[in-house]
C-alpha atoms as a PDB file:
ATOM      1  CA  UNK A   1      28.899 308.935  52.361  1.00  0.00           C
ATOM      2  CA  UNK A   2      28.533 309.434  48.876  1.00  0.00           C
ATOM      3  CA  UNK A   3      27.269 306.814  46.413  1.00  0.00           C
ATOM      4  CA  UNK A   4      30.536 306.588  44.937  1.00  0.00           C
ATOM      5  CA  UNK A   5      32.464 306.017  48.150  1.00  0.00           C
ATOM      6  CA  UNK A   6      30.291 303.181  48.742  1.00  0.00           C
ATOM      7  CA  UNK A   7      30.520 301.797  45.488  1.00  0.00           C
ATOM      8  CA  UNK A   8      34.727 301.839  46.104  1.00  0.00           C
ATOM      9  CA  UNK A   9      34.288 300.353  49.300  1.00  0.00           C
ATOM     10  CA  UNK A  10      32.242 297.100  47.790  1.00  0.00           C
ATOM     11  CA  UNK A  11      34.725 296.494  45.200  1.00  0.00           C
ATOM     12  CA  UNK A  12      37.741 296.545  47.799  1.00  0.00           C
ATOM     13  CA  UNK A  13      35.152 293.512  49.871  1.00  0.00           C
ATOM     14  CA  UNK A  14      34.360 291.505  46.510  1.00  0.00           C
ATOM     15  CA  UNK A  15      38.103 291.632  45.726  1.00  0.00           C
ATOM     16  CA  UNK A  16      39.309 290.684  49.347  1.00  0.00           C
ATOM     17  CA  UNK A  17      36.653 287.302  49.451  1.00  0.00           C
ATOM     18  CA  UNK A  18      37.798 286.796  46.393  1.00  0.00           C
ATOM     19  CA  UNK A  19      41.579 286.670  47.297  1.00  0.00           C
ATOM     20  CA  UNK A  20      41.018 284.089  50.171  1.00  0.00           C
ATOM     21  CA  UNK A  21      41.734 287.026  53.149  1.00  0.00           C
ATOM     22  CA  UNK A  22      38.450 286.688  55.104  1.00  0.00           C
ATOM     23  CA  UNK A  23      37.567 283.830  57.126  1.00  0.00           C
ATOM     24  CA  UNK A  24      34.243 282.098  56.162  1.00  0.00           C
ATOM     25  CA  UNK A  25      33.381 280.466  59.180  1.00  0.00           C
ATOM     26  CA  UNK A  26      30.464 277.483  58.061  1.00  0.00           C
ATOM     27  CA  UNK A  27      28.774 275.882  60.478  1.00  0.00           C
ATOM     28  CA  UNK A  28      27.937 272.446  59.850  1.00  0.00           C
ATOM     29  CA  UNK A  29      24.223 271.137  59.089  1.00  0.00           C
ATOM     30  CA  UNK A  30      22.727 269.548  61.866  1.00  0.00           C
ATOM     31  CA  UNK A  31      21.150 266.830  60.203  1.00  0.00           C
ATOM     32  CA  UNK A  32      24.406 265.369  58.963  1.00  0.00           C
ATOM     33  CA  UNK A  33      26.684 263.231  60.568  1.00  0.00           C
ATOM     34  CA  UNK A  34      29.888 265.062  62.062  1.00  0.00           C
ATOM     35  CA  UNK A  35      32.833 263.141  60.047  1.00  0.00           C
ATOM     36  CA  UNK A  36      36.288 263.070  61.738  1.00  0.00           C
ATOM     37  CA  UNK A  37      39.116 264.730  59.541  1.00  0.00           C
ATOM     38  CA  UNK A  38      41.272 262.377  60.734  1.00  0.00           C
ATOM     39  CA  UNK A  39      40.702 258.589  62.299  1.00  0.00           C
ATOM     40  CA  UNK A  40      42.536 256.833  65.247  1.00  0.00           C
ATOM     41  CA  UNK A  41      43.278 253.162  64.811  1.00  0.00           C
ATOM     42  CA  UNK A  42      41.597 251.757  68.298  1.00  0.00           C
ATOM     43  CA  UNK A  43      43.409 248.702  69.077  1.00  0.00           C
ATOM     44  CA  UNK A  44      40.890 246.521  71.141  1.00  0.00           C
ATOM     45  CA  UNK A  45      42.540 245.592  75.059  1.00  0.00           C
ATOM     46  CA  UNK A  46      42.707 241.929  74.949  1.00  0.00           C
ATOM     47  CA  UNK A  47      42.390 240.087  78.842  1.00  0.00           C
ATOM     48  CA  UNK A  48      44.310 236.961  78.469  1.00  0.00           C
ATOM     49  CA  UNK A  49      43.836 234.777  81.988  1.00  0.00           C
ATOM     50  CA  UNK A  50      46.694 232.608  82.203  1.00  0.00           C
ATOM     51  CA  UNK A  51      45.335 228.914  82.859  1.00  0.00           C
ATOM     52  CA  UNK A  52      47.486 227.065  85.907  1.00  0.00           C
ATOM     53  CA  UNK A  53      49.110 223.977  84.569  1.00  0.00           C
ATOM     54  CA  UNK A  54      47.799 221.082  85.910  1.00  0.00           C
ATOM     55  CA  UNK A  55      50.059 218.168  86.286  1.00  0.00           C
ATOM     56  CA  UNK A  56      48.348 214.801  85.576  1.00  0.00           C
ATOM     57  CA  UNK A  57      49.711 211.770  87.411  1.00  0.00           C
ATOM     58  CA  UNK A  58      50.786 209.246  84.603  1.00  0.00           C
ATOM     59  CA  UNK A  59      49.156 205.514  85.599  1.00  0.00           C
ATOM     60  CA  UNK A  60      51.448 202.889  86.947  1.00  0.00           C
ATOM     61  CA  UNK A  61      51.615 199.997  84.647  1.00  0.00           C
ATOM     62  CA  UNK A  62      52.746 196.997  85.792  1.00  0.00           C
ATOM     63  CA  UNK A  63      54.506 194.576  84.227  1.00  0.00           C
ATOM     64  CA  UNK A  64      54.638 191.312  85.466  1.00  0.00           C
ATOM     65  CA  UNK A  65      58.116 189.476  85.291  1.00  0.00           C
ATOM     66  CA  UNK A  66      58.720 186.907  82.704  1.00  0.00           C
ATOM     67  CA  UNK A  67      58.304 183.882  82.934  1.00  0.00           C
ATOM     68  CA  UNK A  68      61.056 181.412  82.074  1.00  0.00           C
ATOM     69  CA  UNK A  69      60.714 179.575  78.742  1.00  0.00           C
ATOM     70  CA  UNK A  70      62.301 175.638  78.691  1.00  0.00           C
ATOM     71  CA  UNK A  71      62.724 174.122  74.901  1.00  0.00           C
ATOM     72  CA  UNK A  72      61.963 170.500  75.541  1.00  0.00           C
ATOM     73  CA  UNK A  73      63.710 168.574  72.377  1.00  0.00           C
ATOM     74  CA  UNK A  74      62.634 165.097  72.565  1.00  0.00           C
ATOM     75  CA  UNK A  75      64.870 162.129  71.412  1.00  0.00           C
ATOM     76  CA  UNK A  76      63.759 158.987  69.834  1.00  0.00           C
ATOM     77  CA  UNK A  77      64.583 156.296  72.171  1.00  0.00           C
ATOM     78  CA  UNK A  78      68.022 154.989  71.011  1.00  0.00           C
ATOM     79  CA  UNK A  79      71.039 153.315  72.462  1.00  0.00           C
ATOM     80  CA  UNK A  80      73.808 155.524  70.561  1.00  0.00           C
ATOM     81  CA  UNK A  81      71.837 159.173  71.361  1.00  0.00           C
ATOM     82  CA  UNK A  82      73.505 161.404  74.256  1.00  0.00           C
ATOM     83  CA  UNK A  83      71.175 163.977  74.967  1.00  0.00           C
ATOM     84  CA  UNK A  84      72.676 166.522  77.436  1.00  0.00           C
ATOM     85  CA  UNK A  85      70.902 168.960  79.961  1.00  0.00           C
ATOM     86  CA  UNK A  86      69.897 172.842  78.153  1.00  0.00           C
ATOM     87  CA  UNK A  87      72.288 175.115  79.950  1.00  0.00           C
ATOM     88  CA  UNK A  88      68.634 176.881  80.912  1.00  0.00           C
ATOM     89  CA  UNK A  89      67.821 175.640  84.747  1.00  0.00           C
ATOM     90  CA  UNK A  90      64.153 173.770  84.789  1.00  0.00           C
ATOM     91  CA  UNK A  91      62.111 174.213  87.353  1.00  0.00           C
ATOM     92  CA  UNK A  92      62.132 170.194  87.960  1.00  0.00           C
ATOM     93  CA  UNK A  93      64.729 168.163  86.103  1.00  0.00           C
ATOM     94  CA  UNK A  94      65.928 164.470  86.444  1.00  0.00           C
ATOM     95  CA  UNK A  95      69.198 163.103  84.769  1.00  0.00           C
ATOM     96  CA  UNK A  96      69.667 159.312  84.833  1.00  0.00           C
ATOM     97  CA  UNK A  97      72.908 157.836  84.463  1.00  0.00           C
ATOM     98  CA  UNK A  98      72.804 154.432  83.752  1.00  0.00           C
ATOM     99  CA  UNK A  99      76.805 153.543  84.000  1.00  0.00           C
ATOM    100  CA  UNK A 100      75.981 155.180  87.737  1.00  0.00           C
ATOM    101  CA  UNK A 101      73.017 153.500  88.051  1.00  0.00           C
ATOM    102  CA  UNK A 102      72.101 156.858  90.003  1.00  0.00           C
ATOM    103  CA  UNK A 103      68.457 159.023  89.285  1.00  0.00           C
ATOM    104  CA  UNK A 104      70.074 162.899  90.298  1.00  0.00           C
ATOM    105  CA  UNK A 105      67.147 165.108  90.970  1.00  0.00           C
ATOM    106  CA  UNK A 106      66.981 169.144  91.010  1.00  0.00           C
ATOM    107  CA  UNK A 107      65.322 171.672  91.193  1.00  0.00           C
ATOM    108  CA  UNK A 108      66.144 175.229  89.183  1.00  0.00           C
ATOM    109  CA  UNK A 109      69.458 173.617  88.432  1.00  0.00           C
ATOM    110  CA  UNK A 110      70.323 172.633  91.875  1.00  0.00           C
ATOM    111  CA  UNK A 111      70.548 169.281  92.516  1.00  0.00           C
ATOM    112  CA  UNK A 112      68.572 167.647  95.794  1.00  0.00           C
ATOM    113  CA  UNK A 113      68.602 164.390  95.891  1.00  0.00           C
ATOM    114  CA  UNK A 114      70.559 161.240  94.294  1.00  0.00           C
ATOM    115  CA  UNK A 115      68.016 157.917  94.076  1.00  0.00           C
ATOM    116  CA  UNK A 116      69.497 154.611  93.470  1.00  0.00           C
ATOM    117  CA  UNK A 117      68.182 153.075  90.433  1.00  0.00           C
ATOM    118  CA  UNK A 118      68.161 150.314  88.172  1.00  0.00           C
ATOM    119  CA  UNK A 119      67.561 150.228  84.425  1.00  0.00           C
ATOM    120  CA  UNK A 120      66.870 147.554  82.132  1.00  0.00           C
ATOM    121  CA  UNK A 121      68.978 144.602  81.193  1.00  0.00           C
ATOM    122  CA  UNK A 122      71.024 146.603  78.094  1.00  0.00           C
ATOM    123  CA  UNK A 123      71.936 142.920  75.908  1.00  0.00           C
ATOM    124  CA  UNK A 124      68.600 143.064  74.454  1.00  0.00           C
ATOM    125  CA  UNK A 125      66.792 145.203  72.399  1.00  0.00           C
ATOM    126  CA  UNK A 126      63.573 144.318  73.755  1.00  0.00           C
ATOM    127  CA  UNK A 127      64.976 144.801  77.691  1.00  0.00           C
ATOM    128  CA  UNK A 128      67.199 147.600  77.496  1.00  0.00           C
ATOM    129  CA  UNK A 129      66.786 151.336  78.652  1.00  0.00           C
ATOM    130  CA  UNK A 130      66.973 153.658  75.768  1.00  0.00           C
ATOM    131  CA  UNK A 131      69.065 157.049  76.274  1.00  0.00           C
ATOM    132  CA  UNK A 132      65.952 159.436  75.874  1.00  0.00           C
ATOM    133  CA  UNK A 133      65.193 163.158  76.720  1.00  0.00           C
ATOM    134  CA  UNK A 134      61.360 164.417  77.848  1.00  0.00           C
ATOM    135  CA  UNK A 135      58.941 164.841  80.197  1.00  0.00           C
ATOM    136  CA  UNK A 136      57.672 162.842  82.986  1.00  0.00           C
ATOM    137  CA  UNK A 137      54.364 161.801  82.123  1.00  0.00           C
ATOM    138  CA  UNK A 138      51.080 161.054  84.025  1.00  0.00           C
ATOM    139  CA  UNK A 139      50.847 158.799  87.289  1.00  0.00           C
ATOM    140  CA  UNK A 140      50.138 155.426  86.859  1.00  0.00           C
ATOM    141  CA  UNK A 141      50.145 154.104  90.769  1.00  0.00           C
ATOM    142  CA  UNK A 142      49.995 150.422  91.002  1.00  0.00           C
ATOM    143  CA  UNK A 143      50.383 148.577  88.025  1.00  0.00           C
ATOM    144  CA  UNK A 144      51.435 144.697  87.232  1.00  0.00           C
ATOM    145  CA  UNK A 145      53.782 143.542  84.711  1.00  0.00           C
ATOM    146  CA  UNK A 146      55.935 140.229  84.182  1.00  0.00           C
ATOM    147  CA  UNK A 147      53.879 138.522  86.884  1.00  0.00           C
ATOM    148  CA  UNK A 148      54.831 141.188  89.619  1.00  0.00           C
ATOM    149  CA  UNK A 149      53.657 144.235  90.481  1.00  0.00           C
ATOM    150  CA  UNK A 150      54.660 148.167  91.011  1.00  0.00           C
ATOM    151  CA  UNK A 151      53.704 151.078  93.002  1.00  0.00           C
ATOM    152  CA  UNK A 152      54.498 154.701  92.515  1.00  0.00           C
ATOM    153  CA  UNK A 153      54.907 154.506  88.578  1.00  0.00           C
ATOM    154  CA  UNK A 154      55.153 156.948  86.096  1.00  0.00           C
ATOM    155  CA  UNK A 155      55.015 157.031  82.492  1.00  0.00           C
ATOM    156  CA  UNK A 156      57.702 157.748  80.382  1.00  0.00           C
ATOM    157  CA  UNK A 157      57.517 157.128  76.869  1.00  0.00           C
ATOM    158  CA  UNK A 158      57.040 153.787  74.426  1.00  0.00           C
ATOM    159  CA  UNK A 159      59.592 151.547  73.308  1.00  0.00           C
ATOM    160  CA  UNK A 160      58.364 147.846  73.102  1.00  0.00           C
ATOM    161  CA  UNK A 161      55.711 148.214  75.703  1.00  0.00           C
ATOM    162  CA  UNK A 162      55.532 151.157  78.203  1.00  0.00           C
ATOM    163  CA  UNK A 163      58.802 152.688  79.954  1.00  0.00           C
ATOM    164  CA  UNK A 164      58.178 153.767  83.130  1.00  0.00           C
ATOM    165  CA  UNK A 165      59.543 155.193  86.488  1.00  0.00           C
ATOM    166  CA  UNK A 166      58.692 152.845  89.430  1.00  0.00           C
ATOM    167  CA  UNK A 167      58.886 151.223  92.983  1.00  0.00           C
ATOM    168  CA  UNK A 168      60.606 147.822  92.963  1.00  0.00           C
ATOM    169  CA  UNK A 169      58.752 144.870  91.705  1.00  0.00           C
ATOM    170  CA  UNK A 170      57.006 142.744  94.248  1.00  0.00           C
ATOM    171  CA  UNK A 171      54.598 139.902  94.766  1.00  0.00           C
ATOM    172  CA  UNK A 172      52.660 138.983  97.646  1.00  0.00           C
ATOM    173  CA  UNK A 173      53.513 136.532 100.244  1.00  0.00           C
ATOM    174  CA  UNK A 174      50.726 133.940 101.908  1.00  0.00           C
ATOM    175  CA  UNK A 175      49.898 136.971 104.980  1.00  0.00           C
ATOM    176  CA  UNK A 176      49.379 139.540 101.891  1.00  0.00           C
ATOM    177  CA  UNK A 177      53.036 141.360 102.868  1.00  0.00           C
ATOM    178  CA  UNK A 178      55.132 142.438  99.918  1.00  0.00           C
ATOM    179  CA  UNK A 179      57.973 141.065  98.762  1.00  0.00           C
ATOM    180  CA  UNK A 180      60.537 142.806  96.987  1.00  0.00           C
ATOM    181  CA  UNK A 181      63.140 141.630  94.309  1.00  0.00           C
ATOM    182  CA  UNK A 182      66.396 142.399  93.535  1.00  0.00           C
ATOM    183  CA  UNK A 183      66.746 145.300  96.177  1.00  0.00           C
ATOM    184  CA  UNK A 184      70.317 144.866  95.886  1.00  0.00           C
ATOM    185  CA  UNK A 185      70.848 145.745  92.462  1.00  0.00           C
ATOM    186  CA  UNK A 186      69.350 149.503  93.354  1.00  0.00           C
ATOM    187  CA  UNK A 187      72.722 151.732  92.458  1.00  0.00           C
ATOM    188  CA  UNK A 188      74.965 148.918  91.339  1.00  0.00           C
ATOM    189  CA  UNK A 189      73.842 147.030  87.983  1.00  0.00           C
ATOM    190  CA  UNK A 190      70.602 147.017  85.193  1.00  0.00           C
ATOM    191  CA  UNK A 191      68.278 144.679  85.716  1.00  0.00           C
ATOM    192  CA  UNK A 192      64.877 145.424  84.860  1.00  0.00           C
ATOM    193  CA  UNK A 193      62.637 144.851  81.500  1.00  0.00           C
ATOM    194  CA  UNK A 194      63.484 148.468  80.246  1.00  0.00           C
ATOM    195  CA  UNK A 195      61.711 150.592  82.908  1.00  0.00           C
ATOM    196  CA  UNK A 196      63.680 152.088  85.787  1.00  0.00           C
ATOM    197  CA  UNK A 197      63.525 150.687  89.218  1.00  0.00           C
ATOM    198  CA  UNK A 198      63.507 152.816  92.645  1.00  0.00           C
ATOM    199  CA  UNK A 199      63.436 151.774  95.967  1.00  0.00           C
ATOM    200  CA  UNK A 200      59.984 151.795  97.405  1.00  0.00           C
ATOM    201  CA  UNK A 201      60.836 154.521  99.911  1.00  0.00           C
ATOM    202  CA  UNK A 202      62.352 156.903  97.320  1.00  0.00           C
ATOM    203  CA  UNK A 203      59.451 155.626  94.740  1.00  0.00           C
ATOM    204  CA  UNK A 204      57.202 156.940  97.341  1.00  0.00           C
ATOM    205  CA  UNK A 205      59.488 160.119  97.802  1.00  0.00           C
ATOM    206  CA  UNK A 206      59.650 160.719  94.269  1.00  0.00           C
ATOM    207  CA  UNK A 207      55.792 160.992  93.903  1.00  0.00           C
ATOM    208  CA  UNK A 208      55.556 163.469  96.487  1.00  0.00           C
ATOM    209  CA  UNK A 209      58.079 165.556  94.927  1.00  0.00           C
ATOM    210  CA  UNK A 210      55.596 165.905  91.761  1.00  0.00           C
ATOM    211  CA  UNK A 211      57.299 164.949  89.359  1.00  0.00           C
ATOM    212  CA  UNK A 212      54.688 165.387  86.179  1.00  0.00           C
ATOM    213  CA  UNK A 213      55.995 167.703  83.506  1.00  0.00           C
ATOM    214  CA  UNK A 214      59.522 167.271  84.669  1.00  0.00           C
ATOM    215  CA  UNK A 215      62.736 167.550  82.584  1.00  0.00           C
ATOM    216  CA  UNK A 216      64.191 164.431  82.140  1.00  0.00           C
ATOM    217  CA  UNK A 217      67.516 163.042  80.257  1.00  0.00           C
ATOM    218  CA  UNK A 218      68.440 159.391  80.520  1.00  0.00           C
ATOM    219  CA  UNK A 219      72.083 158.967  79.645  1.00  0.00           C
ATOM    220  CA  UNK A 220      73.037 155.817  77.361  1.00  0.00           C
ATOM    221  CA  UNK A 221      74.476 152.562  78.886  1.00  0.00           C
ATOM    222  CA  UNK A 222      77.915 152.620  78.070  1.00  0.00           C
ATOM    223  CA  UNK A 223      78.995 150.037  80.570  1.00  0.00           C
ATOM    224  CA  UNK A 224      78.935 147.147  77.787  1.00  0.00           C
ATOM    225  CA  UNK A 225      77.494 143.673  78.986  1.00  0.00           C
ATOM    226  CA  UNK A 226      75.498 143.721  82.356  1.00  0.00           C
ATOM    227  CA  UNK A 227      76.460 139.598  82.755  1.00  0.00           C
END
């Protein structure tokens, strides 16, 4: 080949490289890291372990059930007042109606016994049985007043001197026995000093029935002059 066929032919290779027709293979240094011409979003795989519901047992609560409530309005002791009964049942109530001359005893609102009774002598102030509304108070027992004495009584309230529930007056015979007075008047007039008279049987009755802390309402004497 001739030195100017050779020279042709290099011009015709400078002129192809230059025109972008011949593929220039390059091969990558090793010493430098191998970078991706294009990059995959890699989504991490997340393991969720469902957790079992565990139903927790909500605590019994108890509630105890209520207690009744009793409004006690007390009176002053008069002869005009007319306290009535609360529409509210008491555990233990007592009504005394002194035109009856009758002691009516319940219990929550139902009635279980009627006492004979007899109040005091209502033509003076210092004798009669006021109408009143409280509480029987503490036991007395045996107690003397007026020269006799009483068993069974119970306190009441104060309106010249103590007013009491009681056992018929008494005094003592020469063989110690008990007599009794006025026995007849139980259920049928007043005649005590302002306290209110039971049988001795029913006083006795009436103590075992318990009667401390009791609802009580003693009606006014209407029954004008006990002569």
């Amino acid at each position: 080949m001739s030195s100017s066929t050779r020279g042709i032919i290099l011009a015709c290779c400078t002129v192809l490289v230059l025109m972008g027709c011949t593929t220039v293979s390059l091969t990558p240094d090793p010493g430098q890291p191998t970078i991706p011409t294009s990059a995959t979003a890699v989504t991490p795989a997340i393991s969720a372990t469902p957790v079992p519901l565990t139903a927790t047992a909500s605590p019994t609560i108890r509630v105890a059930p209520p207690q009744p409530t009793f409004t006690i309005t007390r009176v002053p002791p008069t002869s005009t007042a007319s306290p009535t009964l609360s529409p509210t049942p008491y555990p233990k109530s007592v009504i005394v109606n002194q035109d009856e001359q009758q002691m009516y005893i319940y219990e929550n609102g139902v009635q279980v016994r009627v006492l004979p009774c007899s109040t005091g002598l209502p033509d003076n102030e210092e004798t009669r049985t006021p109408a009143w509304e409280g509480t029987v108070g503490k036991y007395w027992g045996t107690f003397s007043s007026f020269g006799t004495t009483q068993d069974e009584g119970w306190f009441l309230f104060k309106h010249h001197g103590s007013i009491l529930i009681h056992g018929a007056p008494y005094t003592l015979d020469e063989d110690g026995n008990k007599v009794y007075q006025d026995l007849d008047a139980l259920g049928v007039r007043p005649i005590s000093h302002g306290c209110i008279r039971l049988h001795p049987d029913d006083a006795r009755w009436f103590t075992q029935w318990g009667p401390e802390g009791a609802h009580i309402v003693i009606m006014p004497w209407t029954g004008g002059s006990s002569q």
